[in-house]
Protein backbone atom coordinates (compact mmCIF):
# COMPACT_ATOMS: atom_id res chain seq x y z
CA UNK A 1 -35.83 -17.03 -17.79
CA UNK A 2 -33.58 -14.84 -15.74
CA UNK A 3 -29.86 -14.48 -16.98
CA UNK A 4 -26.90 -13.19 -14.54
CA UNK A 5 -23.35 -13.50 -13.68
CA UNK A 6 -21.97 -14.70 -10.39
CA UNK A 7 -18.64 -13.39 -9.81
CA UNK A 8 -16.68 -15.62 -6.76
CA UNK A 9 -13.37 -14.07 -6.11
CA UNK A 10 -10.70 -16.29 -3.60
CA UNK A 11 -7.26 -16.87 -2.82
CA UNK A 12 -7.74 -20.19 -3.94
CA UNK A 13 -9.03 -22.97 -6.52
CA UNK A 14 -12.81 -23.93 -6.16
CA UNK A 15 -13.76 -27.17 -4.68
CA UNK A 16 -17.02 -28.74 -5.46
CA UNK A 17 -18.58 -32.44 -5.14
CA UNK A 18 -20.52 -31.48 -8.30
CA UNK A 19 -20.84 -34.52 -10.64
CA UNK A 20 -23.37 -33.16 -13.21
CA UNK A 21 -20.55 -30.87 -14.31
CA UNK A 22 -22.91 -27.79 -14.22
CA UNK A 23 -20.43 -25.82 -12.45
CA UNK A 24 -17.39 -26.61 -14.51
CA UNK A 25 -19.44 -25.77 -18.29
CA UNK A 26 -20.09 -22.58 -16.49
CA UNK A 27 -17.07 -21.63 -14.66
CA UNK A 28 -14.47 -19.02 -16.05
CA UNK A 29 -11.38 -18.58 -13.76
CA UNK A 30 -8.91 -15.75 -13.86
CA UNK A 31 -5.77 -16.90 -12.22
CA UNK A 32 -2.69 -14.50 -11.73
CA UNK A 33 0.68 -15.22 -11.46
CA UNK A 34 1.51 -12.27 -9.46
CA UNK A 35 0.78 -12.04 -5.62
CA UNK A 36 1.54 -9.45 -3.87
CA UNK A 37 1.73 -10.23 0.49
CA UNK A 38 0.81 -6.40 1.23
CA UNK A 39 -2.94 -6.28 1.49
CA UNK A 40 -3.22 -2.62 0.61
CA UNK A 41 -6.58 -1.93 -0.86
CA UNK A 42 -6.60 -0.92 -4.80
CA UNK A 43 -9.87 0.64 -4.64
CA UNK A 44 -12.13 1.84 -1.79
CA UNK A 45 -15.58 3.49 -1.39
CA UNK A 46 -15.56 6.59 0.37
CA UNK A 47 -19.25 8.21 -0.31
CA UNK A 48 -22.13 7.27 -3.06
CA UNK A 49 -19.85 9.11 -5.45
CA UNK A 50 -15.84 8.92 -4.43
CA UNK A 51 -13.47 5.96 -4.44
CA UNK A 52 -9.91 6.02 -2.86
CA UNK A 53 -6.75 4.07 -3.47
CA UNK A 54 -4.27 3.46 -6.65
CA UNK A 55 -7.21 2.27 -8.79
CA UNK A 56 -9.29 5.18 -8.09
CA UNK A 57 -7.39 6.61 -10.76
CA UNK A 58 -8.36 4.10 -13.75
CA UNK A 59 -12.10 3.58 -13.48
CA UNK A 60 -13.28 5.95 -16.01
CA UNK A 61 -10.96 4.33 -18.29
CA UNK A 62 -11.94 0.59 -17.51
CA UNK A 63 -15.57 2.09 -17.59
CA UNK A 64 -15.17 3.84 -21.08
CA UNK A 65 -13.42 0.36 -22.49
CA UNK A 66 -16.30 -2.04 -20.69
CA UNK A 67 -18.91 0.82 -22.52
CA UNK A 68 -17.34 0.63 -25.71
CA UNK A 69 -17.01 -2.71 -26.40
CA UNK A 70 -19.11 -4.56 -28.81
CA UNK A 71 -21.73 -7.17 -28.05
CA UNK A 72 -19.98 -10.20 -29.44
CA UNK A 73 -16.84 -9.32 -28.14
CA UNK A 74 -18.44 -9.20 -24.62
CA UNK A 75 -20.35 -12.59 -25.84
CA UNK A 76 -16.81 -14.50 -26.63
CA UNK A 77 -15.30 -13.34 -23.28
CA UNK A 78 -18.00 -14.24 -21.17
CA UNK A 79 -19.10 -17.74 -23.05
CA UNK A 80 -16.32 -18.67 -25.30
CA UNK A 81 -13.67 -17.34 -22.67
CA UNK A 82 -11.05 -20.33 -23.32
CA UNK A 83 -11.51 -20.06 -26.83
CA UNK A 84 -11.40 -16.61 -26.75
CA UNK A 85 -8.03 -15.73 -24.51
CA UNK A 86 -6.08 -18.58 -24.92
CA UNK A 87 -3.69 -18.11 -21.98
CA UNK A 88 -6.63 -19.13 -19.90
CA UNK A 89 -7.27 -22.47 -21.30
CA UNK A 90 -4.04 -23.53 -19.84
CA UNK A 91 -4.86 -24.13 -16.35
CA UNK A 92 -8.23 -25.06 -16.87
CA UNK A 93 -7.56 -29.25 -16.60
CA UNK A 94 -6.20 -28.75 -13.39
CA UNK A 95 -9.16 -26.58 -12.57
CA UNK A 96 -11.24 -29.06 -13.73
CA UNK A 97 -9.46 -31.79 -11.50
CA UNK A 98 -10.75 -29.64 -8.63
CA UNK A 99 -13.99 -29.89 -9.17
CA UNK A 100 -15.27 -32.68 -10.34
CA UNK A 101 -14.00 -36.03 -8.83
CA UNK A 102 -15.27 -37.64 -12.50
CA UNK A 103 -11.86 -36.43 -13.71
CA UNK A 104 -9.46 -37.22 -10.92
């Protein structure tokens, strides 16, 4: 059976007419309480092997952390993310108000 991640990234909270809850047992979101109005790009492909902008800077570190981290920690963020980083199990009610009319 194949296994993946889809990764959907918007200014906004998704909005489904999903009543089988599939989408909400699977969803993670990531909100941030910081928005910036400039839309300056943090990270830009130049060539196969160069990247521009502030971020440019950080990806061997983010890709030395991602590479050294263990199986079951990867395992807890991806599946057990609310359990696993609290903060994010705050909004996830209203989230789940979004998507599912069952719990409006």
């Amino acid at each position: 059976m194949p296994t993946g991640i889809i990764l959907a990234v918007g200014n906004n909270h998704l909005i489904t007419t999903d009543t089988g809850n599939a989408i909400a047992r699977r969803l993670r979101v990531f909100e941030t309480a910081l928005v910036s109005n400039s839309r300056i790009p943090l990270l830009s492909r130049v060539s196969c092997n160069t990247w521009n902008g502030p971020l440019s800077l950080e990806l061997s570190g983010i890709f030395h952390w991602v590479l050294d981290c263990n199986f079951a920690d990867v395992e807890n963020y991806m599946v057990r993310t609310y359990g696993y980083v609290p903060s994010f199990k705050d909004s996830f009610s209203l989230i789940l108000s979004n998507i599912n009319s069952v719990y409006k």
